[in-house]
Protein backbone atom coordinates (compact mmCIF):
# COMPACT_ATOMS: atom_id res chain seq x y z
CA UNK A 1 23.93 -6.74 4.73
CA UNK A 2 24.28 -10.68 3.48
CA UNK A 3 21.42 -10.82 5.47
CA UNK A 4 19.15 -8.41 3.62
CA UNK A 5 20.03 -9.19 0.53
CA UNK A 6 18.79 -13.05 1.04
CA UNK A 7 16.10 -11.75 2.41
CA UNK A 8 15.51 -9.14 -1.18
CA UNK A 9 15.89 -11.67 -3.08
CA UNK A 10 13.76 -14.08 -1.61
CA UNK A 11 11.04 -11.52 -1.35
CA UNK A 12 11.64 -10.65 -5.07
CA UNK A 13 12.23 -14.30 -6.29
CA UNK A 14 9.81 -15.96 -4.22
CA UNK A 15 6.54 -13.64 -2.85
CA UNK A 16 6.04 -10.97 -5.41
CA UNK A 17 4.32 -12.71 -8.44
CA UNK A 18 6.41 -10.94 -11.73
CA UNK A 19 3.27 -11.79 -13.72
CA UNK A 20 0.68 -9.99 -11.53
CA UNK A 21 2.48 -7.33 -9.97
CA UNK A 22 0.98 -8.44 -6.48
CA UNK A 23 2.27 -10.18 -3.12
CA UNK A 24 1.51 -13.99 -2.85
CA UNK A 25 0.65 -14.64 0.37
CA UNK A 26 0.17 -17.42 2.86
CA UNK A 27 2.62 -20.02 1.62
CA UNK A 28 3.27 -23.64 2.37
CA UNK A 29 6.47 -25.09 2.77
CA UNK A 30 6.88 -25.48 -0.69
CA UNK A 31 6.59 -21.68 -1.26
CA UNK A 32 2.98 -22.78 -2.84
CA UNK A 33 0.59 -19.69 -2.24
CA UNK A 34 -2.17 -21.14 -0.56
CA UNK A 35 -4.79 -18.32 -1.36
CA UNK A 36 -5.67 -16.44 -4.71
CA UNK A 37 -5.96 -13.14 -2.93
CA UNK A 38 -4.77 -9.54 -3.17
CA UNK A 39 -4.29 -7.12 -0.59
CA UNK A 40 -3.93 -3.67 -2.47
CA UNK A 41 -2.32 -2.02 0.57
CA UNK A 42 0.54 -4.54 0.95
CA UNK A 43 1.59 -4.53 -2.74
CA UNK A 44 1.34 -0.64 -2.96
CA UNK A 45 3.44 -0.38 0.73
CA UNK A 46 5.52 -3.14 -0.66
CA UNK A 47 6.19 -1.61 -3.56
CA UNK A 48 7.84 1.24 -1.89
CA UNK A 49 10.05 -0.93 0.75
CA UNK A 50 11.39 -3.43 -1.79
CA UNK A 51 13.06 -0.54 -3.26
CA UNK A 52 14.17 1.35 -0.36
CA UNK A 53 15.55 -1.99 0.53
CA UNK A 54 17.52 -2.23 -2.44
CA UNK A 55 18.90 1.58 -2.30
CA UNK A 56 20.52 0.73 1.09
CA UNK A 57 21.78 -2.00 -0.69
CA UNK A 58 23.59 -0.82 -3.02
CA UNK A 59 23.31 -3.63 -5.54
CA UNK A 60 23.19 -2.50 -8.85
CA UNK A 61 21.12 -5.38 -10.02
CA UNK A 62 18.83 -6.14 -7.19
CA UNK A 63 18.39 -2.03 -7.29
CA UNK A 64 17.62 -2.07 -11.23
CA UNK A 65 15.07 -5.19 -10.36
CA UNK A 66 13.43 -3.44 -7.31
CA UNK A 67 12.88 -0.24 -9.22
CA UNK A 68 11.31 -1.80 -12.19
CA UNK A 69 8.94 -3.79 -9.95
CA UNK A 70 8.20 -1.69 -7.53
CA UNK A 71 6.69 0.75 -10.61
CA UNK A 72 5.05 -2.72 -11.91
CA UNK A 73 3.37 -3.33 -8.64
CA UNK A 74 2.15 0.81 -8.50
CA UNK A 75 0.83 -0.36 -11.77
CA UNK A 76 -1.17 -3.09 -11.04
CA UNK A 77 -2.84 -1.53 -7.63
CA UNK A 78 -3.28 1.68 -9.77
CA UNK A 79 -5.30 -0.47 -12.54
CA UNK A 80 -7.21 -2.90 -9.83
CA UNK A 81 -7.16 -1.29 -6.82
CA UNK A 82 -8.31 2.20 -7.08
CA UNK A 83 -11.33 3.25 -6.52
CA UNK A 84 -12.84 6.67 -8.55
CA UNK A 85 -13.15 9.07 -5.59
CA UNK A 86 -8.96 7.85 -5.44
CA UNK A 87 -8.90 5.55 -2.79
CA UNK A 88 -7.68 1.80 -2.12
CA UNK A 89 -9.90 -1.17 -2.16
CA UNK A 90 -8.73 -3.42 0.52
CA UNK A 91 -8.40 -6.88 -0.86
CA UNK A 92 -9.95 -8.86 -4.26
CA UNK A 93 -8.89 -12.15 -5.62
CA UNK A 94 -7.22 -12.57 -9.18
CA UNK A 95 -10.18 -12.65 -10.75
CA UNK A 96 -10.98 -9.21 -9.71
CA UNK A 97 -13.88 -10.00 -7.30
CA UNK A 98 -13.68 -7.78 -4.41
CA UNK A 99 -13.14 -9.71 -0.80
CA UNK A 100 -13.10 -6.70 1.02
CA UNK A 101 -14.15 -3.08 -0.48
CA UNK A 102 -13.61 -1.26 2.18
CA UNK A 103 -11.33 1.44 3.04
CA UNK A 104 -8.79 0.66 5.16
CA UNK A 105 -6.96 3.78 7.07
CA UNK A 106 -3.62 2.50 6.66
CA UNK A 107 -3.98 1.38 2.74
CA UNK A 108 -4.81 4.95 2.29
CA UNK A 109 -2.09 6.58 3.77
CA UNK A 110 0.35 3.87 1.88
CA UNK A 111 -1.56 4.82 -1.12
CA UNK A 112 -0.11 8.19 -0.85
CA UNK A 113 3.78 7.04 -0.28
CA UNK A 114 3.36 4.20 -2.58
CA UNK A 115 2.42 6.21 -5.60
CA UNK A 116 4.76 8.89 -5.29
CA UNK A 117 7.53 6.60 -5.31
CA UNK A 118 6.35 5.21 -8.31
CA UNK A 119 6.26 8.95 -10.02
CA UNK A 120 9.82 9.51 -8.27
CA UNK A 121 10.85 6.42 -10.33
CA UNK A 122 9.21 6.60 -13.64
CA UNK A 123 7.75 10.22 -13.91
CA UNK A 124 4.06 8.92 -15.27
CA UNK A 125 1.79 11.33 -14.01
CA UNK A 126 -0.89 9.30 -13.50
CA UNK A 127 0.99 8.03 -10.02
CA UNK A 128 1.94 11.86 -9.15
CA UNK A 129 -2.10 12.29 -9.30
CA UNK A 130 -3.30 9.19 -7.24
CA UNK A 131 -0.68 9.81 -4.65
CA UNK A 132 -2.47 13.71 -4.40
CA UNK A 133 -6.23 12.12 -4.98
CA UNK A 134 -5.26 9.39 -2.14
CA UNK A 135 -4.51 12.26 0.52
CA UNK A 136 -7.19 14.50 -0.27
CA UNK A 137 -8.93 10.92 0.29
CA UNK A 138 -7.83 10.85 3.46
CA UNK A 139 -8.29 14.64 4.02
CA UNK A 140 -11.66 14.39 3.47
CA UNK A 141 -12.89 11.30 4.69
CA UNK A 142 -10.41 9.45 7.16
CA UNK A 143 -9.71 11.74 9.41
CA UNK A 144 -11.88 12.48 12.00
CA UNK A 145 -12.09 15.92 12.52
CA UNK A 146 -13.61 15.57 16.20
CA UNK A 147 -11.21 13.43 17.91
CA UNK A 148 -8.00 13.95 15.88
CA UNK A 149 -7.27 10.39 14.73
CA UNK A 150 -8.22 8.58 11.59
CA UNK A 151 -10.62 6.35 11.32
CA UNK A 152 -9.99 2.59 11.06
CA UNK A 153 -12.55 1.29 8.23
CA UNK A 154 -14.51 3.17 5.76
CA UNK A 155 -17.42 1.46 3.68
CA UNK A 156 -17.08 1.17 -0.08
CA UNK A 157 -18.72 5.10 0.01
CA UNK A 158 -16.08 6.19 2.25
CA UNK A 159 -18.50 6.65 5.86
CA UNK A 160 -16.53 5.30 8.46
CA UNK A 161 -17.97 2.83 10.45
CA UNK A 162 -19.90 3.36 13.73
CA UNK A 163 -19.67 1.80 17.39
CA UNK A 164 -23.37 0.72 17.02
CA UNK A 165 -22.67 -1.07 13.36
CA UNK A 166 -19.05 -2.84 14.33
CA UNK A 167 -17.37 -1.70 17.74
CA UNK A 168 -13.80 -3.11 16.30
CA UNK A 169 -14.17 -1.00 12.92
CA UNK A 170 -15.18 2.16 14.48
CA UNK A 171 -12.72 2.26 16.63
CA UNK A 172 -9.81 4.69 16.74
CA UNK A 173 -7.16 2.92 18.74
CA UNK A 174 -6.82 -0.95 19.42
CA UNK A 175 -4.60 -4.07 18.83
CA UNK A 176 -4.53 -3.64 15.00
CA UNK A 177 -4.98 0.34 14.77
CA UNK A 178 -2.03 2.68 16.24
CA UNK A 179 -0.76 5.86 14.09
CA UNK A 180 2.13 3.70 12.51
CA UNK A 181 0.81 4.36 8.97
CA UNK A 182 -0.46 8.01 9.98
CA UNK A 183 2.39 9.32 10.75
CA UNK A 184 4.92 7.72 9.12
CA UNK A 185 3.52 8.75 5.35
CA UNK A 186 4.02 12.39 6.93
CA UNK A 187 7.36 11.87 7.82
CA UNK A 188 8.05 10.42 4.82
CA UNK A 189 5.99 12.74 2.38
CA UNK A 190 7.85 15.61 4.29
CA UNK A 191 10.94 14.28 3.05
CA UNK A 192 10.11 13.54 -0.59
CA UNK A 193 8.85 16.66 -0.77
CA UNK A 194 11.88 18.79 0.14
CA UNK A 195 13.32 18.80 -3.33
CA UNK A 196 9.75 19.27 -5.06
């Protein structure tokens, strides 16, 4: 457990930028970020592990501090990252200039997880509604209803990408797409939703 907590800490002391709400990322060995972006689905999945990681815990500090971040980090994907049909923009910089609009399948399905811990945690309904509008995203548009998988990438207007436009994009299986994310905010979901 001495373990994970240095390893909390760190995370909350060292990556997660209080000011921003987001993940730093790509750090030199000065803890220096060395890039200005934001990846919406790592702060919103990130916001949901820092404070499972502090419930196992059972710090009542580090837990107070992981559950008001992890709604501050909701916050700040929920203000930059959403787009109005309710899903995730993949990655912008901090001045709000998108890198990658796209739709990424597994930013959506943390989208869903992600947000409903936030409403678990501070009962604003606005999370309790993007965590619904992010899986009716993914309802309508991810999933591919002829082969049974999800789709990797999505353009900014939600049409997943074809084997003609970008073979690695359209693709439903390969070195960076497996149904980690898929099925793990159904198992997950499942079990939020017992006590609903």
């Amino acid at each position: 457990m001495a373990a994970q907590k240095a390893l909390l800490e760190v995370t909350l002391d060292r990556i997660v930028d209080g000011a921003s709400g987001h993940f730093r990322m790509f750090f030199d060995n000065q803890w220096n970020s060395l890039t200005d972006h934001i990846s919406f689905g790592h702060d919103i999945e990130g916001s949901w592990l820092i404070f499972e990681a502090a419930e196992v815990l059972g710090d009542p500090e580090l837990f107070a501090r992981a559950r008001r971040l992890a709604v501050e980090m909701a916050f700040a994907v929920y203000e930059q990252g959403l787009d109005k049909d309710g899903s995730l923009f993949y990655e912008a910089n901090s001045k709000g200039v998108f890198i990658d609009p796209n739709k990424h399948w597994w930013a959506q399905a943390e989208a869903v997880v992600g947000f409903y811990n936030a409403w678990q945690l501070s009962r604003d309904e606005r999370f309790l509604e993007a965590s619904r509008r992010a899986w009716e995203y993914i309802e309508e548009r991810v999933v591919d209803k002829v082969h049974g998988e999800w789709h990797a990438k999505l353009s900014p207007q939600g049409v997943p990408y074809t084997e003609k436009e970008d073979p690695a994009d359209a693709c439903l299986v390969g070195p960076w797409k497996c149904p980690y994310h898929n099925s793990r905010v159904c198992l997950e979901m499942m079990e939020r939703l017992k006590g609903a």
